[in-house]
C-alpha atoms as a PDB file:
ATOM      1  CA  UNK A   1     -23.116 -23.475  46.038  1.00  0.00           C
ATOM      2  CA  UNK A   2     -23.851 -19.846  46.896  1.00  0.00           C
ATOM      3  CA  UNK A   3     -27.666 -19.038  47.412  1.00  0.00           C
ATOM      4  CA  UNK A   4     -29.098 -15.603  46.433  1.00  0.00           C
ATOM      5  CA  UNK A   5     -32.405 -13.861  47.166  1.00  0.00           C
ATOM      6  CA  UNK A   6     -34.089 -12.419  44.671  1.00  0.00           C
ATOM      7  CA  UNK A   7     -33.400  -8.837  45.738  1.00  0.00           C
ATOM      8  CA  UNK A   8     -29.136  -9.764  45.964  1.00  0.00           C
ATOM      9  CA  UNK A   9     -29.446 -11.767  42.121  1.00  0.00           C
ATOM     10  CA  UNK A  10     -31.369  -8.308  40.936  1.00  0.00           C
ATOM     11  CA  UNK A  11     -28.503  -6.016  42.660  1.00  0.00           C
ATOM     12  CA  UNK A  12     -26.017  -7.857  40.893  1.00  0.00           C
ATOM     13  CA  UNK A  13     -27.200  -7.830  37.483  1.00  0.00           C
ATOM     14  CA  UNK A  14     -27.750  -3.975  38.211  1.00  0.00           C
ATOM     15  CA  UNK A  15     -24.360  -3.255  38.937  1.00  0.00           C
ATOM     16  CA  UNK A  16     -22.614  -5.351  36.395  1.00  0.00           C
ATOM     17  CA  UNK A  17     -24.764  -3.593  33.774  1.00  0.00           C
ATOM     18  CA  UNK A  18     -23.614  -0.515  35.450  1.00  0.00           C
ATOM     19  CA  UNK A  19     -20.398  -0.864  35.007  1.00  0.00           C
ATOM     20  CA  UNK A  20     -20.502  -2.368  31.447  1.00  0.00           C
ATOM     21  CA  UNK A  21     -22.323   1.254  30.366  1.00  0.00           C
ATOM     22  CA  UNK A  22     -19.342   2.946  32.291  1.00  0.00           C
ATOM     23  CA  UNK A  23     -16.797   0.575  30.510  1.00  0.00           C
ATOM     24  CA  UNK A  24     -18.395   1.209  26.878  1.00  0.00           C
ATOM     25  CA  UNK A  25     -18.769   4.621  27.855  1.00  0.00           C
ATOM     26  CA  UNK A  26     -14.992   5.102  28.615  1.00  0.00           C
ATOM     27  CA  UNK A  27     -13.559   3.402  26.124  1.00  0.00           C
ATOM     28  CA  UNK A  28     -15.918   5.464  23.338  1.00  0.00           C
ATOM     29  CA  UNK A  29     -14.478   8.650  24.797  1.00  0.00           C
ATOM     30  CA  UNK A  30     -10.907   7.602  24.603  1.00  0.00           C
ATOM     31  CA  UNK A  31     -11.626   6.779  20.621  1.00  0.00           C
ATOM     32  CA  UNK A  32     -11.237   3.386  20.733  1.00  0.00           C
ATOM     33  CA  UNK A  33     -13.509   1.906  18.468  1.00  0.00           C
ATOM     34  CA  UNK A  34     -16.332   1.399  20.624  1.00  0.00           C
ATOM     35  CA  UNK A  35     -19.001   4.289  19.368  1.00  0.00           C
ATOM     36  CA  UNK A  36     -21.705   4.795  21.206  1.00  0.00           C
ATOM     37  CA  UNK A  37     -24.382   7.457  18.458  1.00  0.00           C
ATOM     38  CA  UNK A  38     -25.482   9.339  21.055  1.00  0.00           C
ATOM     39  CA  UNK A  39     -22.059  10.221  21.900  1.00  0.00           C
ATOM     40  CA  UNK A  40     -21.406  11.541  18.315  1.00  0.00           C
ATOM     41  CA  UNK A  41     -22.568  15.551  19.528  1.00  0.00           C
ATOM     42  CA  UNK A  42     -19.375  15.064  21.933  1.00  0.00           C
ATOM     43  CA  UNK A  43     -16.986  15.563  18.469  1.00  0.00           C
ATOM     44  CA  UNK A  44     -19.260  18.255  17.029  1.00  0.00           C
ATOM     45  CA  UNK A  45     -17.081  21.221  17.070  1.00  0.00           C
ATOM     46  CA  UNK A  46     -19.981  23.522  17.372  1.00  0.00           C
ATOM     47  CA  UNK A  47     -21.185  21.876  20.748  1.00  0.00           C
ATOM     48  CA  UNK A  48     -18.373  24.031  22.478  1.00  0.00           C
ATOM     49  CA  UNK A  49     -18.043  27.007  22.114  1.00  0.00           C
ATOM     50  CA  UNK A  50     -14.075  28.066  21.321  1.00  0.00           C
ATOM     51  CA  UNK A  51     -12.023  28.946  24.430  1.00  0.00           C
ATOM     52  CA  UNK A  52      -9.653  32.084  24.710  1.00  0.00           C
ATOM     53  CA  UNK A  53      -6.486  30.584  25.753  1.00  0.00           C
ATOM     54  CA  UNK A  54      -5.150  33.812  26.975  1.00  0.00           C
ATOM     55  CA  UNK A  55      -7.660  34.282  29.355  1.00  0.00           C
ATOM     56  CA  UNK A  56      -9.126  30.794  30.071  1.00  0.00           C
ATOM     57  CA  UNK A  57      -8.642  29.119  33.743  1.00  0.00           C
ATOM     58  CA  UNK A  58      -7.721  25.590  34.724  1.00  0.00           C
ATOM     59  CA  UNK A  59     -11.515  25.069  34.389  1.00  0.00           C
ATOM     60  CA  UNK A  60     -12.014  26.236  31.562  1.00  0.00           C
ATOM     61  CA  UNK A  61      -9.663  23.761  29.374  1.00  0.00           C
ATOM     62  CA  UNK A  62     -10.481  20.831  31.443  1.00  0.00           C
ATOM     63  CA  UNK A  63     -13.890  21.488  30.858  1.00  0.00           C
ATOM     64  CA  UNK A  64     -12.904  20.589  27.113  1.00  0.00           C
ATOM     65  CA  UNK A  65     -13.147  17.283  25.566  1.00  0.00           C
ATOM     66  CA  UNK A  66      -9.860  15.122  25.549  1.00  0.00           C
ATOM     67  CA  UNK A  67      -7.867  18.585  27.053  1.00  0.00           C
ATOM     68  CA  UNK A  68      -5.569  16.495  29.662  1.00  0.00           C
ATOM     69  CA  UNK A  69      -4.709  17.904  33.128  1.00  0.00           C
ATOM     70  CA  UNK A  70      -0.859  18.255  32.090  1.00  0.00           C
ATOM     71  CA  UNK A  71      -1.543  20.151  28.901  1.00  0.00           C
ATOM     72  CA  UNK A  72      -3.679  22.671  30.341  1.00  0.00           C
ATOM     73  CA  UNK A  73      -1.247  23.134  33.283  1.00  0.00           C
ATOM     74  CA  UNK A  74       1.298  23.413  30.678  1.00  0.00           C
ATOM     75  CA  UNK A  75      -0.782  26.395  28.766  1.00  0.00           C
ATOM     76  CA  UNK A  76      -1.143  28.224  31.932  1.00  0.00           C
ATOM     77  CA  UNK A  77       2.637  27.920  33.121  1.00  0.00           C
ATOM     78  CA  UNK A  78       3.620  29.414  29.597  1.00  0.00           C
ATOM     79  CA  UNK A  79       1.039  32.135  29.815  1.00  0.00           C
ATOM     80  CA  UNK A  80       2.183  32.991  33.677  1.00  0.00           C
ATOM     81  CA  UNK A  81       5.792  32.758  32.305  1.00  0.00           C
ATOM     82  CA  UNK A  82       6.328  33.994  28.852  1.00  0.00           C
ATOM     83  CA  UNK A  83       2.641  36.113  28.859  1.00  0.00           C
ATOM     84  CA  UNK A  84      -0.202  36.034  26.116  1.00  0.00           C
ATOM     85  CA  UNK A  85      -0.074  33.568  23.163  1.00  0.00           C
ATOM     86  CA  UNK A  86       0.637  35.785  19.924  1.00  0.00           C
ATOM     87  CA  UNK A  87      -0.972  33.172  17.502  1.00  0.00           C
ATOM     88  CA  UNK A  88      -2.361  29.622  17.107  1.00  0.00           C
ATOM     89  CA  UNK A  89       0.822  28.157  16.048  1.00  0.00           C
ATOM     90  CA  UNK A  90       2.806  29.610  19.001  1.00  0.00           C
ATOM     91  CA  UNK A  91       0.731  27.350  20.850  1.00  0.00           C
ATOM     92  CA  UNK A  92       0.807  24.493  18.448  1.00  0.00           C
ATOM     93  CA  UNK A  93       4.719  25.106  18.741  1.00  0.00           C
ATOM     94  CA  UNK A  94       4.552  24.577  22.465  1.00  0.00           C
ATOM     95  CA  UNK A  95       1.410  21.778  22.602  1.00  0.00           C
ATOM     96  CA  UNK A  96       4.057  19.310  20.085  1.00  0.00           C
ATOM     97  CA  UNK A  97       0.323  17.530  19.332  1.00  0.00           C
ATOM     98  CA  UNK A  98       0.476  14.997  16.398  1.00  0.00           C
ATOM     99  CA  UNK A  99      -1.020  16.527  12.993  1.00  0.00           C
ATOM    100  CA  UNK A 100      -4.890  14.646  13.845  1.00  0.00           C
ATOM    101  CA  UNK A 101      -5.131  15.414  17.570  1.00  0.00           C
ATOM    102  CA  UNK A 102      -3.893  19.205  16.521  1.00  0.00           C
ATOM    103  CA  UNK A 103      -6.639  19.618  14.509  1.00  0.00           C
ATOM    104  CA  UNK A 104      -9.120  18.632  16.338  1.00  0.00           C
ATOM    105  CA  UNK A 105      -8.179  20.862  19.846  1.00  0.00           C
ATOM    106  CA  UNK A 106      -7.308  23.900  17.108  1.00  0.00           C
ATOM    107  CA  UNK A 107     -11.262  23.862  16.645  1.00  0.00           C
ATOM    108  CA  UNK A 108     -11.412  24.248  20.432  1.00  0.00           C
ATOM    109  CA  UNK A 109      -9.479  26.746  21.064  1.00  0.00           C
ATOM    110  CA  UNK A 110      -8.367  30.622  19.750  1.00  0.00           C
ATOM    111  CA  UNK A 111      -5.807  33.506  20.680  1.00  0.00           C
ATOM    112  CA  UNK A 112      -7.250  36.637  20.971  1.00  0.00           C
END
């Protein structure tokens, strides 16, 4: 049998609630059931405001919510190739999102 101070039985309660925050946490921002209320500003469309896509940086889309690194690479490699987006669906052509995950980065984003 293992024998803990105190002080060790206190730093391991700590950290296992630690990482069951970090766990609920994750899995609420990666919409999978587990919704955490304070959390609920994160899907408020208002909370951010809309990014240009024609001028944003790498930064800039990460910085948005469930924006991947490959997608936003993938909207600057058509902008450096093919130059400005035209429209919104020129960019939904090109993003191939389904219907649900398209509407909710469309209120993210704009072409100007």
């Amino acid at each position: 049998m293992i024998h803990l101070t105190q002080q060790e039985r206190r730093v391991i309660v700590f950290v296992s609630m630690a990482v069951f925050a970090g766990l609920c946490l994750d899995l609420s921002l990666k919409g999978y059931g587990v919704k955490l209320p304070f959390l609920r500003i994160l899907d408020d469309p208002s909370f951010y405001p809309r990014v240009n896509v024609n001028s944003a940086s790498l930064e800039d889309l990460l910085a948005l919510p469930r924006m991947s690194l490959e997608t936003a690479r993938l909207i600057l490699d058509y902008r450096r190739e093919k130059g400005r987006f035209i429209s919104m669906e020129e960019l939904r052509s090109l993003l191939r999102f389904s219907e649900s995950r398209w509407n909710y980065v469309a209120q993210k984003l704009k072409v100007e």
